[in-house]
PDB file of N, CA and C in Angstrom:
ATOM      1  N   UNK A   1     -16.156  10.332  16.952  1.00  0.00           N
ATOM      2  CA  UNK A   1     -15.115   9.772  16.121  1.00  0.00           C
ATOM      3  C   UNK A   1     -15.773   8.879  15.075  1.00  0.00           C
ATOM      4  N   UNK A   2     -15.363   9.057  13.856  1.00  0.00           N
ATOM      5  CA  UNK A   2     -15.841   8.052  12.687  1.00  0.00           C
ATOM      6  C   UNK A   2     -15.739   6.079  13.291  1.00  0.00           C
ATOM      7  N   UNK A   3     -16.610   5.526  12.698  1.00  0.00           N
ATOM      8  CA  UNK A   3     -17.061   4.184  12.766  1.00  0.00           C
ATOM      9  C   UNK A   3     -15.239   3.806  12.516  1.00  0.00           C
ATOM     10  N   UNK A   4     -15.122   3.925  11.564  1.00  0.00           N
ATOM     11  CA  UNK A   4     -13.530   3.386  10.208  1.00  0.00           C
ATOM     12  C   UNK A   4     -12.744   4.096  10.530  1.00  0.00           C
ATOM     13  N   UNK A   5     -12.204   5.132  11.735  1.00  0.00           N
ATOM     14  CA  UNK A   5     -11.236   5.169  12.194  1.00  0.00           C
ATOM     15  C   UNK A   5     -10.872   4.610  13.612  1.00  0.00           C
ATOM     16  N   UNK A   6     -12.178   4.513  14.418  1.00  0.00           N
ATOM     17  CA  UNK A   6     -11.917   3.983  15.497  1.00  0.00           C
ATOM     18  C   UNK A   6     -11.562   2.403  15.211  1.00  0.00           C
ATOM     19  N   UNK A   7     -12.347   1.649  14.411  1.00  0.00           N
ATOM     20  CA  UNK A   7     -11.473   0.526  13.907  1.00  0.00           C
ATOM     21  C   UNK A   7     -10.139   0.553  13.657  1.00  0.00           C
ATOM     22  N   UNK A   8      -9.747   0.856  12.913  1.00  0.00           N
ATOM     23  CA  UNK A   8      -8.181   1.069  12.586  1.00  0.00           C
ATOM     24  C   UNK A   8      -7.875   1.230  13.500  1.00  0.00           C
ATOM     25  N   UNK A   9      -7.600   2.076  14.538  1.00  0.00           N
ATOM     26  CA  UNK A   9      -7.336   2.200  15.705  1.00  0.00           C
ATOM     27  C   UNK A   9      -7.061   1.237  16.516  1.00  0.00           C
ATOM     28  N   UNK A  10      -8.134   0.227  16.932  1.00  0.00           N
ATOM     29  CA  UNK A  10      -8.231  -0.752  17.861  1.00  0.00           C
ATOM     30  C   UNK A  10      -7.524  -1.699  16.816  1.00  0.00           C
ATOM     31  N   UNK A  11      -7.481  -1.801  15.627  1.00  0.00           N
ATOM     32  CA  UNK A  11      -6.963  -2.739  14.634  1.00  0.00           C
ATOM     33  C   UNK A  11      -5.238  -2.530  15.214  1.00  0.00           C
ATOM     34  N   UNK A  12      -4.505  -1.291  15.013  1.00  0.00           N
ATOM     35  CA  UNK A  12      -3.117  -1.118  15.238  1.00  0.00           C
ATOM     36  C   UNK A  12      -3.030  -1.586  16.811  1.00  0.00           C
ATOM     37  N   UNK A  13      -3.728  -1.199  17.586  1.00  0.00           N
ATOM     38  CA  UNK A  13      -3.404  -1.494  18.625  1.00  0.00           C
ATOM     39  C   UNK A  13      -3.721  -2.779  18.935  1.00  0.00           C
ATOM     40  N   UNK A  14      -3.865  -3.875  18.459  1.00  0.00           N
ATOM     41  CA  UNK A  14      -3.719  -5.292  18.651  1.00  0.00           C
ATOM     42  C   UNK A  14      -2.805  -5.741  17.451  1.00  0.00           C
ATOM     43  N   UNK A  15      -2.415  -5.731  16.488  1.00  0.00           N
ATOM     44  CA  UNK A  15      -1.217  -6.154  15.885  1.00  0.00           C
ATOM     45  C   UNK A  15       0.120  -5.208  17.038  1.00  0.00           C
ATOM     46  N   UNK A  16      -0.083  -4.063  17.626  1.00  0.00           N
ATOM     47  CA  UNK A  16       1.099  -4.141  18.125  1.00  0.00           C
ATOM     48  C   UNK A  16       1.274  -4.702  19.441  1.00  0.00           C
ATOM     49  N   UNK A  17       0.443  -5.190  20.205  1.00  0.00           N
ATOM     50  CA  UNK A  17      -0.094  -5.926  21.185  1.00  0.00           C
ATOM     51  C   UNK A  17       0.566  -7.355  20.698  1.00  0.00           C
ATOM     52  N   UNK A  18      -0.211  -7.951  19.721  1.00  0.00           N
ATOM     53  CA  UNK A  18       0.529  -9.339  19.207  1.00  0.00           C
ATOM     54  C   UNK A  18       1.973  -9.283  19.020  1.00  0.00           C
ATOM     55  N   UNK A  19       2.743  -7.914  18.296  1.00  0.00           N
ATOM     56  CA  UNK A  19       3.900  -8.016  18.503  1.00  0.00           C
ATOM     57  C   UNK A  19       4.533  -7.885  19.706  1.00  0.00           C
ATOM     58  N   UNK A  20       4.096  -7.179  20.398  1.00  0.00           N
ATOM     59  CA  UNK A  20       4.936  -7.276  21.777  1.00  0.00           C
ATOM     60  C   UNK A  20       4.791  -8.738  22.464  1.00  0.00           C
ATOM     61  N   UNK A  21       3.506  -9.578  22.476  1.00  0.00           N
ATOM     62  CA  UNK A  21       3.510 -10.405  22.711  1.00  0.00           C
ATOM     63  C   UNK A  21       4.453 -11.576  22.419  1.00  0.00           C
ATOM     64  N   UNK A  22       4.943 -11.413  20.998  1.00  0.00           N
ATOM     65  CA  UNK A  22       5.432 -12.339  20.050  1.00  0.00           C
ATOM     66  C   UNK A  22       7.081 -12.385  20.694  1.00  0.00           C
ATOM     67  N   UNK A  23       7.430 -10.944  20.953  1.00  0.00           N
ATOM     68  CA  UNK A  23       8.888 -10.618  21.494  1.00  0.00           C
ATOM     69  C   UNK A  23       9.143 -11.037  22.515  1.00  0.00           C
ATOM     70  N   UNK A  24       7.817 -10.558  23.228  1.00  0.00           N
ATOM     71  CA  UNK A  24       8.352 -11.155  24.494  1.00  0.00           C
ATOM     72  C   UNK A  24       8.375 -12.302  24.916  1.00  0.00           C
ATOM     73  N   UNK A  25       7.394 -13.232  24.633  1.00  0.00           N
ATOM     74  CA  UNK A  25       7.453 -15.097  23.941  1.00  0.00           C
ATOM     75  C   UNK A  25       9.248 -15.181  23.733  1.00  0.00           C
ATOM     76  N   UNK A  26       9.773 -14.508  23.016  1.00  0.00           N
ATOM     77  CA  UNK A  26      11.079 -14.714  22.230  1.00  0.00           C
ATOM     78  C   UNK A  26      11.819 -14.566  23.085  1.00  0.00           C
ATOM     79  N   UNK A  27      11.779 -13.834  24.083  1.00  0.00           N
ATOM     80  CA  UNK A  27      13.138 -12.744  25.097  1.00  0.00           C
ATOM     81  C   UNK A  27      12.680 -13.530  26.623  1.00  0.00           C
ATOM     82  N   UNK A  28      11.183 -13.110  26.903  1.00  0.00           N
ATOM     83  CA  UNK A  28      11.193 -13.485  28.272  1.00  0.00           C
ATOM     84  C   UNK A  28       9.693 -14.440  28.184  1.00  0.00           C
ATOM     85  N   UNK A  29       9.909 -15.712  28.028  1.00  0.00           N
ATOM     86  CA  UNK A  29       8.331 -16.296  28.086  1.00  0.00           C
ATOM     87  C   UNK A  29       7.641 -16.530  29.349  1.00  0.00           C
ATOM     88  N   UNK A  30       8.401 -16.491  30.633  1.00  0.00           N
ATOM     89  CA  UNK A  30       7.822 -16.589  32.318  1.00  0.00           C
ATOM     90  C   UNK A  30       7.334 -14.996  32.012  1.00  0.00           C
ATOM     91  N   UNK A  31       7.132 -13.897  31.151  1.00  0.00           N
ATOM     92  CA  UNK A  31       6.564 -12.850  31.906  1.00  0.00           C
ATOM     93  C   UNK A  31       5.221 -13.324  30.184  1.00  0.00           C
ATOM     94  N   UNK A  32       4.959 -14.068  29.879  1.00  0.00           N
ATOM     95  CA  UNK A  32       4.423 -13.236  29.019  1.00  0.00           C
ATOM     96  C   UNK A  32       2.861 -13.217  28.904  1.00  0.00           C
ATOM     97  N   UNK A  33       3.009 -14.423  30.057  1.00  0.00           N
ATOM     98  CA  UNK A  33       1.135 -13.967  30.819  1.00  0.00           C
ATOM     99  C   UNK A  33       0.759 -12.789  31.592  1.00  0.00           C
ATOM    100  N   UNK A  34       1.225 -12.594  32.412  1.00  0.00           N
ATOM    101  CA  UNK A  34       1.588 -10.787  32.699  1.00  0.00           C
ATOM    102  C   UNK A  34       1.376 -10.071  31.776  1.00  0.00           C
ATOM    103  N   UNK A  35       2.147 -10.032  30.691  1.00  0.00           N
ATOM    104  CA  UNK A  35       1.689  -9.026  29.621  1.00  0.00           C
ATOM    105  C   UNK A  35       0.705  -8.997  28.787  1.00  0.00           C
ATOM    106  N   UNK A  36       0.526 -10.313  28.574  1.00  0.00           N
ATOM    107  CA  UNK A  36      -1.287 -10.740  28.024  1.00  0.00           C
ATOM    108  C   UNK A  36      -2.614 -10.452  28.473  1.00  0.00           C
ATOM    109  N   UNK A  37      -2.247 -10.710  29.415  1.00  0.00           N
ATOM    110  CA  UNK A  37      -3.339  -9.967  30.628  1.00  0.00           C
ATOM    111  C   UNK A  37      -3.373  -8.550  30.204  1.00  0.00           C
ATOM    112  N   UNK A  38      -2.006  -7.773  31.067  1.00  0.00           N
ATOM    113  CA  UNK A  38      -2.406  -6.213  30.534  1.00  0.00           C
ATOM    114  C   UNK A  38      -2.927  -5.803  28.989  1.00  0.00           C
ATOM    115  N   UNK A  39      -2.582  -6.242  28.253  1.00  0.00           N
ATOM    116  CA  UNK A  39      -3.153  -6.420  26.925  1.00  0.00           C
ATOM    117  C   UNK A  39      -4.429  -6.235  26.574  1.00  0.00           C
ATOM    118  N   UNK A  40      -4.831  -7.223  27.324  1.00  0.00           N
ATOM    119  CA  UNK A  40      -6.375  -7.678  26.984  1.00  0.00           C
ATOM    120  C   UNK A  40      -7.336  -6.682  28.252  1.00  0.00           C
ATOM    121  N   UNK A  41      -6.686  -6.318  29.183  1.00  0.00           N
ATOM    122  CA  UNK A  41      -7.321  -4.495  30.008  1.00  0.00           C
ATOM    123  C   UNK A  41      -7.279  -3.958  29.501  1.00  0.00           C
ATOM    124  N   UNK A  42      -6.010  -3.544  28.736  1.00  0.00           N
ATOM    125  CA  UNK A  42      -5.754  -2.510  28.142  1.00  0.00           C
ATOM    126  C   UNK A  42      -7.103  -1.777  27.000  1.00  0.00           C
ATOM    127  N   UNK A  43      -6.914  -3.155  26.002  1.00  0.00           N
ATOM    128  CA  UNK A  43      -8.063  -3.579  24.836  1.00  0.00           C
ATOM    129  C   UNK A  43      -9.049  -3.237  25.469  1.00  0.00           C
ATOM    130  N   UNK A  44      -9.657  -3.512  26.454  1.00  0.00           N
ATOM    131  CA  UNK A  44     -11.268  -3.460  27.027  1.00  0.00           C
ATOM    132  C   UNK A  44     -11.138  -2.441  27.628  1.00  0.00           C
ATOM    133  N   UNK A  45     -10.054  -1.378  27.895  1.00  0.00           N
ATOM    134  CA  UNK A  45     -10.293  -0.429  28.351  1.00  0.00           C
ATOM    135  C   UNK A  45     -10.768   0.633  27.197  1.00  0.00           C
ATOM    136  N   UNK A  46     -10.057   0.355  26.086  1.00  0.00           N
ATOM    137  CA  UNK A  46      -9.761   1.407  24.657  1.00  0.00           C
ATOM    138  C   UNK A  46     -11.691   0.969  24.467  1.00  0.00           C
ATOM    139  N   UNK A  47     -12.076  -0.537  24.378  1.00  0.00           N
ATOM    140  CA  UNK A  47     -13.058  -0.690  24.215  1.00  0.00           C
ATOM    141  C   UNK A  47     -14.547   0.456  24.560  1.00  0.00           C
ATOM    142  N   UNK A  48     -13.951   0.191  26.410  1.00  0.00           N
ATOM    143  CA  UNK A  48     -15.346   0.406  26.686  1.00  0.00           C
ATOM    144  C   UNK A  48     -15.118   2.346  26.706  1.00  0.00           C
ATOM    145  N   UNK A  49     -14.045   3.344  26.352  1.00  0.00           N
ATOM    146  CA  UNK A  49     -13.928   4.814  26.124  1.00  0.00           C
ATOM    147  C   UNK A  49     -14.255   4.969  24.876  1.00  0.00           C
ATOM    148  N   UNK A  50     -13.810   4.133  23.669  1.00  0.00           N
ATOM    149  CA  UNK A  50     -14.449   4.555  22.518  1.00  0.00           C
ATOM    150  C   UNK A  50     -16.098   4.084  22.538  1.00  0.00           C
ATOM    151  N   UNK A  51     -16.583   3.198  23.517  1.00  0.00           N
ATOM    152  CA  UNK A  51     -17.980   3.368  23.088  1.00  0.00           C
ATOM    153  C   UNK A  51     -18.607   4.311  24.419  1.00  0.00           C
ATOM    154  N   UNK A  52     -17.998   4.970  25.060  1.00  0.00           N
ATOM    155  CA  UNK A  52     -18.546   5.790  26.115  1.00  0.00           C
ATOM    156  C   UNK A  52     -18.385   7.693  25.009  1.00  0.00           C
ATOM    157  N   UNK A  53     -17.394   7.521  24.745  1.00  0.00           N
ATOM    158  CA  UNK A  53     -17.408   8.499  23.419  1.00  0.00           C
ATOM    159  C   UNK A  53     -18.574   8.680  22.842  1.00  0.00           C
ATOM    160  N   UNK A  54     -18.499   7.321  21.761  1.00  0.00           N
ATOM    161  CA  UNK A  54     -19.434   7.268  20.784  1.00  0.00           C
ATOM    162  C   UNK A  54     -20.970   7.638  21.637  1.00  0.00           C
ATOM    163  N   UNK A  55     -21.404   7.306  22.951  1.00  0.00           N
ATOM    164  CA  UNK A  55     -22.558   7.214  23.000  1.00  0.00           C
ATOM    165  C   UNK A  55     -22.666   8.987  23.339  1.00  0.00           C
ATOM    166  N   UNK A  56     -21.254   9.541  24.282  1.00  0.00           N
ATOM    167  CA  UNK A  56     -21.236  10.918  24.309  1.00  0.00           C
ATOM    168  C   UNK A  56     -21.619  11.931  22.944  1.00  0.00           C
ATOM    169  N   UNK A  57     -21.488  11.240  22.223  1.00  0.00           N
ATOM    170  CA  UNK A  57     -21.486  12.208  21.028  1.00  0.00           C
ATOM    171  C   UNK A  57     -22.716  11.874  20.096  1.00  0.00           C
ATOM    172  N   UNK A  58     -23.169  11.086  20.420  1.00  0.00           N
ATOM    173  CA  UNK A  58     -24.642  10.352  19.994  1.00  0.00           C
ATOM    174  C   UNK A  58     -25.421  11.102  20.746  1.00  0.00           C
ATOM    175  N   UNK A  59     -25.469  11.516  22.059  1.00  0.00           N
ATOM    176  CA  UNK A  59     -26.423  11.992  23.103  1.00  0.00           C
ATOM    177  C   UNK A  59     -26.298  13.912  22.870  1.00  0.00           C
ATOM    178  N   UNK A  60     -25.100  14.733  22.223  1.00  0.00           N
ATOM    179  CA  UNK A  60     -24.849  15.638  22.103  1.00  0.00           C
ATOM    180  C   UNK A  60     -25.383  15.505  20.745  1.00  0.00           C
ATOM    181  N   UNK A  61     -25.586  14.872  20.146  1.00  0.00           N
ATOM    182  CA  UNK A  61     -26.198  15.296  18.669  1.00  0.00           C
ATOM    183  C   UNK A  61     -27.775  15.335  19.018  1.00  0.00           C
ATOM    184  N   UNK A  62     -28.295  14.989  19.942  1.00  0.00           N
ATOM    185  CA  UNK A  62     -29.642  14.423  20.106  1.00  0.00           C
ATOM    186  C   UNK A  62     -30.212  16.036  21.173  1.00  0.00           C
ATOM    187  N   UNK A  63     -29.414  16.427  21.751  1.00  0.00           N
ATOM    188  CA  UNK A  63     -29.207  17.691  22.370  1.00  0.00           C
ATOM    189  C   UNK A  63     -29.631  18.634  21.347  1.00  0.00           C
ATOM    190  N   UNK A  64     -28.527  18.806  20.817  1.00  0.00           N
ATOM    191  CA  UNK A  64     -28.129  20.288  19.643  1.00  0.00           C
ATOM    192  C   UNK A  64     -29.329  20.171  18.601  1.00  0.00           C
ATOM    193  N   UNK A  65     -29.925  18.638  18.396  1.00  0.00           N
ATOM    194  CA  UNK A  65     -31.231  18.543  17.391  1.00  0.00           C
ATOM    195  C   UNK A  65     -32.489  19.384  18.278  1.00  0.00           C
ATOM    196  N   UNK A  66     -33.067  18.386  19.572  1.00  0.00           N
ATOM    197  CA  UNK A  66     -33.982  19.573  20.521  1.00  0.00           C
ATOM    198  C   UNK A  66     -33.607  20.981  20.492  1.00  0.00           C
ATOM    199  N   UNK A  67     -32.174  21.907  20.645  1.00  0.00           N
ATOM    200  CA  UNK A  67     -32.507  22.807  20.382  1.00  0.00           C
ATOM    201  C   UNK A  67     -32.700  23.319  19.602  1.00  0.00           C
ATOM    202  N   UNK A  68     -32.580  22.701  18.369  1.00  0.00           N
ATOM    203  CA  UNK A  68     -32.481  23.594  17.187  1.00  0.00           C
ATOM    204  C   UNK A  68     -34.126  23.382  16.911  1.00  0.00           C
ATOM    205  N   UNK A  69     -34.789  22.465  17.280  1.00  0.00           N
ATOM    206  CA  UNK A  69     -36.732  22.353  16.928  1.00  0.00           C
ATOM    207  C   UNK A  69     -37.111  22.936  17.954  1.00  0.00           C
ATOM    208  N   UNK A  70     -36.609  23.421  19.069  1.00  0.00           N
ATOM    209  CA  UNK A  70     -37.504  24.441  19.970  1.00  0.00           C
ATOM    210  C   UNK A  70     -36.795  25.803  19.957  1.00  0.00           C
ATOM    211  N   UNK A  71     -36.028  26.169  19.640  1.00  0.00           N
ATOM    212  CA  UNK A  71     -35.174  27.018  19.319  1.00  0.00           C
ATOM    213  C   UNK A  71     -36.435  28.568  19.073  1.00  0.00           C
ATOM    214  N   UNK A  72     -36.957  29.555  19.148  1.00  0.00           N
ATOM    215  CA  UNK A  72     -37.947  30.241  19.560  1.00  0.00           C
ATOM    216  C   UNK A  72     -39.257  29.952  20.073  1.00  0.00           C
ATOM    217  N   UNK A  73     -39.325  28.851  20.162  1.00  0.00           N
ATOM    218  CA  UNK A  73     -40.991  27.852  20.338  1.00  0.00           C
ATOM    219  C   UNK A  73     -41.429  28.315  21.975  1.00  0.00           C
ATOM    220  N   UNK A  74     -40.069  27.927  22.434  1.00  0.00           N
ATOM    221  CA  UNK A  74     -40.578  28.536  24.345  1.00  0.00           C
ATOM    222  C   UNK A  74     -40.965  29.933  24.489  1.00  0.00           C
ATOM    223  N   UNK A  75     -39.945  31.173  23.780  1.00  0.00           N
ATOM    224  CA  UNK A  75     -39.828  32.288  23.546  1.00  0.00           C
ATOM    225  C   UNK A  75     -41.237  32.769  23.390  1.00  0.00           C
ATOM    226  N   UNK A  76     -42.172  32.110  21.977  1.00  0.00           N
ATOM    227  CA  UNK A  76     -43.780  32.223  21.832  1.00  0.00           C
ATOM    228  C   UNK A  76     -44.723  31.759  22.247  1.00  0.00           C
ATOM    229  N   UNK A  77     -43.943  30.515  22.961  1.00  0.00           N
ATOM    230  CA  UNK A  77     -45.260  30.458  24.383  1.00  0.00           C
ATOM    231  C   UNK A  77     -45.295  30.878  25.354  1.00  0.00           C
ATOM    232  N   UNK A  78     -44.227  31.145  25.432  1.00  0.00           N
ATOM    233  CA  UNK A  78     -44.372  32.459  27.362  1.00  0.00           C
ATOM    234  C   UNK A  78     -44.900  33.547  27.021  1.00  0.00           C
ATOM    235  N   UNK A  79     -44.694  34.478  25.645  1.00  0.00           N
ATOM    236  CA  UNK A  79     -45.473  35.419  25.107  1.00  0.00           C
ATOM    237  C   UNK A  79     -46.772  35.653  25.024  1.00  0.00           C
ATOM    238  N   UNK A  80     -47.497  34.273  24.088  1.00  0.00           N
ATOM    239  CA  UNK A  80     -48.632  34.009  24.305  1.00  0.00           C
ATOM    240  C   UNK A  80     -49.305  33.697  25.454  1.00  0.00           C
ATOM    241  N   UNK A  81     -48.632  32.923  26.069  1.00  0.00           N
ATOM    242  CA  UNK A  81     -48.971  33.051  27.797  1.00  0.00           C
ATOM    243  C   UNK A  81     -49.204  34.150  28.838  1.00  0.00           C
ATOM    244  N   UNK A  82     -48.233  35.356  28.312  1.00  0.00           N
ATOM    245  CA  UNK A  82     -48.596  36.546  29.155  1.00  0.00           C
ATOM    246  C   UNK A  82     -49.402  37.021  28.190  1.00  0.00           C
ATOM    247  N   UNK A  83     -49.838  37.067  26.943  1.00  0.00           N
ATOM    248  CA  UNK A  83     -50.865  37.718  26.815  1.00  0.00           C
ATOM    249  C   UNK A  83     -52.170  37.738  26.980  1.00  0.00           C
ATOM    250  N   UNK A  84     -52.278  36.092  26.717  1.00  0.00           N
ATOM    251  CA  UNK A  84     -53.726  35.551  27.659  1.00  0.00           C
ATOM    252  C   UNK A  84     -54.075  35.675  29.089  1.00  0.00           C
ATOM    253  N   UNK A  85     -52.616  36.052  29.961  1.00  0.00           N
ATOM    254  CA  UNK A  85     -53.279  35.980  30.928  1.00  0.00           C
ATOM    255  C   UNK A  85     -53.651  37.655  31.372  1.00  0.00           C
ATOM    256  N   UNK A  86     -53.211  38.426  30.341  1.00  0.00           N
ATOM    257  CA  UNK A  86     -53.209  40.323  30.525  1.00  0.00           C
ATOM    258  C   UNK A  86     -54.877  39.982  29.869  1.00  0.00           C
ATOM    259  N   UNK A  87     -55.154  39.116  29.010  1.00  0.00           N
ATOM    260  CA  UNK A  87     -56.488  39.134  28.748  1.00  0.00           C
ATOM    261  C   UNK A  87     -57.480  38.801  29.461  1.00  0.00           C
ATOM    262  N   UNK A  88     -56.933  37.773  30.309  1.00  0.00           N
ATOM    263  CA  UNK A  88     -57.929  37.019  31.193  1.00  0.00           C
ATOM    264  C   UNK A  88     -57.894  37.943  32.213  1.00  0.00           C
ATOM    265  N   UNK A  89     -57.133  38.658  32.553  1.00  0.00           N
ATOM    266  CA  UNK A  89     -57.109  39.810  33.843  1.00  0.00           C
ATOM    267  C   UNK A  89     -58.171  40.523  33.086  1.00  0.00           C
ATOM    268  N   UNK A  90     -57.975  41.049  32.200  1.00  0.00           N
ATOM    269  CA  UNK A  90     -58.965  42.447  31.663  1.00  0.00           C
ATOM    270  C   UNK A  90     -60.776  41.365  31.928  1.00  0.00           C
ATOM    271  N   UNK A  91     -60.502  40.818  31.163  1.00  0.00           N
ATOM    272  CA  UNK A  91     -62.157  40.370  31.192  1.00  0.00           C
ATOM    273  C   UNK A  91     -62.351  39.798  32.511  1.00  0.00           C
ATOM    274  N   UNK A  92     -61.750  39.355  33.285  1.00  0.00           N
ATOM    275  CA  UNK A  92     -62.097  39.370  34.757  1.00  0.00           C
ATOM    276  C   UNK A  92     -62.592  40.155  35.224  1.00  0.00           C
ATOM    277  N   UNK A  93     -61.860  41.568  35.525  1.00  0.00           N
ATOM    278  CA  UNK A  93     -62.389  43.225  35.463  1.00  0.00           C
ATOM    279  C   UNK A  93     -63.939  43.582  35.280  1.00  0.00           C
ATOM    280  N   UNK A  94     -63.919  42.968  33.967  1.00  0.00           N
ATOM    281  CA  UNK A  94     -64.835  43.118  33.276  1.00  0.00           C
ATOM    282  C   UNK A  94     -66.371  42.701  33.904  1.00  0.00           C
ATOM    283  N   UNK A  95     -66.251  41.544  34.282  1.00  0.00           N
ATOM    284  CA  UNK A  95     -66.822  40.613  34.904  1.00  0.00           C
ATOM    285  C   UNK A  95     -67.701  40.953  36.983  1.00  0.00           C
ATOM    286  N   UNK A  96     -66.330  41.777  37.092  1.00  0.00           N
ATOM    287  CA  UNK A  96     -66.250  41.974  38.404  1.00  0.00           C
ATOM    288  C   UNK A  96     -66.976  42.798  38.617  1.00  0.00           C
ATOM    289  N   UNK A  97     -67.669  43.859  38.290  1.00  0.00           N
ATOM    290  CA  UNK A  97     -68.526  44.422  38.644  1.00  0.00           C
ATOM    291  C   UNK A  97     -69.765  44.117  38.574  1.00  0.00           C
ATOM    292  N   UNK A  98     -70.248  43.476  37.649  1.00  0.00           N
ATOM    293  CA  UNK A  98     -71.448  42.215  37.425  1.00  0.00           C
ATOM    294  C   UNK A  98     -71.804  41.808  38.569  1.00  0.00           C
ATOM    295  N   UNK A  99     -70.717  41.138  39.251  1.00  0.00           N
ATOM    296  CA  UNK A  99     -70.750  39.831  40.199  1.00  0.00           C
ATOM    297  C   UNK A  99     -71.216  40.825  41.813  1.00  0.00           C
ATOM    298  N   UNK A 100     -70.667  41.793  41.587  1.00  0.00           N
ATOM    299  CA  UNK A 100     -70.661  42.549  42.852  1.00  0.00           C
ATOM    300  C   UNK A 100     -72.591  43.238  42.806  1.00  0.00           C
ATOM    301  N   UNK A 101     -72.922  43.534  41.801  1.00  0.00           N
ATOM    302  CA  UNK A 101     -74.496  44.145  41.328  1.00  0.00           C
ATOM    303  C   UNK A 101     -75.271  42.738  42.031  1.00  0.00           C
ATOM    304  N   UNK A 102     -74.977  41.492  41.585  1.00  0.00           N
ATOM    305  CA  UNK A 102     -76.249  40.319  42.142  1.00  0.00           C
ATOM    306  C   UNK A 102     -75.731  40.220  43.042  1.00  0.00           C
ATOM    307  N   UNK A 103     -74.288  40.414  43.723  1.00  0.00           N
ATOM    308  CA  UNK A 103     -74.360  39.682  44.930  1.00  0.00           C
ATOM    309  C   UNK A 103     -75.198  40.461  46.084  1.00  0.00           C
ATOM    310  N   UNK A 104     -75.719  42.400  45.746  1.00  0.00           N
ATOM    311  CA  UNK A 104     -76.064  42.708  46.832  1.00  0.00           C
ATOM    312  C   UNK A 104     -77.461  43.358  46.451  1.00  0.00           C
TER     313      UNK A 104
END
């Protein structure tokens, strides 16, 4: 979510927070610590999801970047990997009969 909308956001939702507050001050003032309270959970709840978001979507951009820079890179090293080792087999081969001449 953009920086300047999640503001606005948390912005509306505390002017309408203050208004409910303000009403209920007006109508019922024995409840309106009760509702201040939930208020201010409420707030720290919106708080701590928009920055569990933000870091979700910070950590998925950081994702989709690794794949896109290894994105065939593994593909040509397992390649190159089996081919060195079809090479290293052959000249082993190669080798092996050598080893068998001194050893007897």
């Amino acid at each position: 979510m953009n920086k300047n909308v999640a503001f606005v956001v948390f912005g509306v939702l505390v002017l309408a927070s203050i208004a409910g507050v303000i009403i209920l001050m007006i109508h019922r003032p024995d409840a309106t610590a009760t509702f201040t309270s939930f208020v201010v959970q409420m707030l720290g709840l919106v708080v701590v999801a928009g920055g569990l978001g933000a870091g979700l979507n910070s950590i998925q951009q950081k994702v989709e970047t690794v794949q896109k820079q290894t994105n065939g890179t593994l593909s040509a090293l397992r390649e190159d990997n089996a081919r060195l080792y079809v090479e290293n087999a052959a000249l082993n081969r190669q080798l092996q009969p050598e080893d068998d001449q001194h050893g007897q």
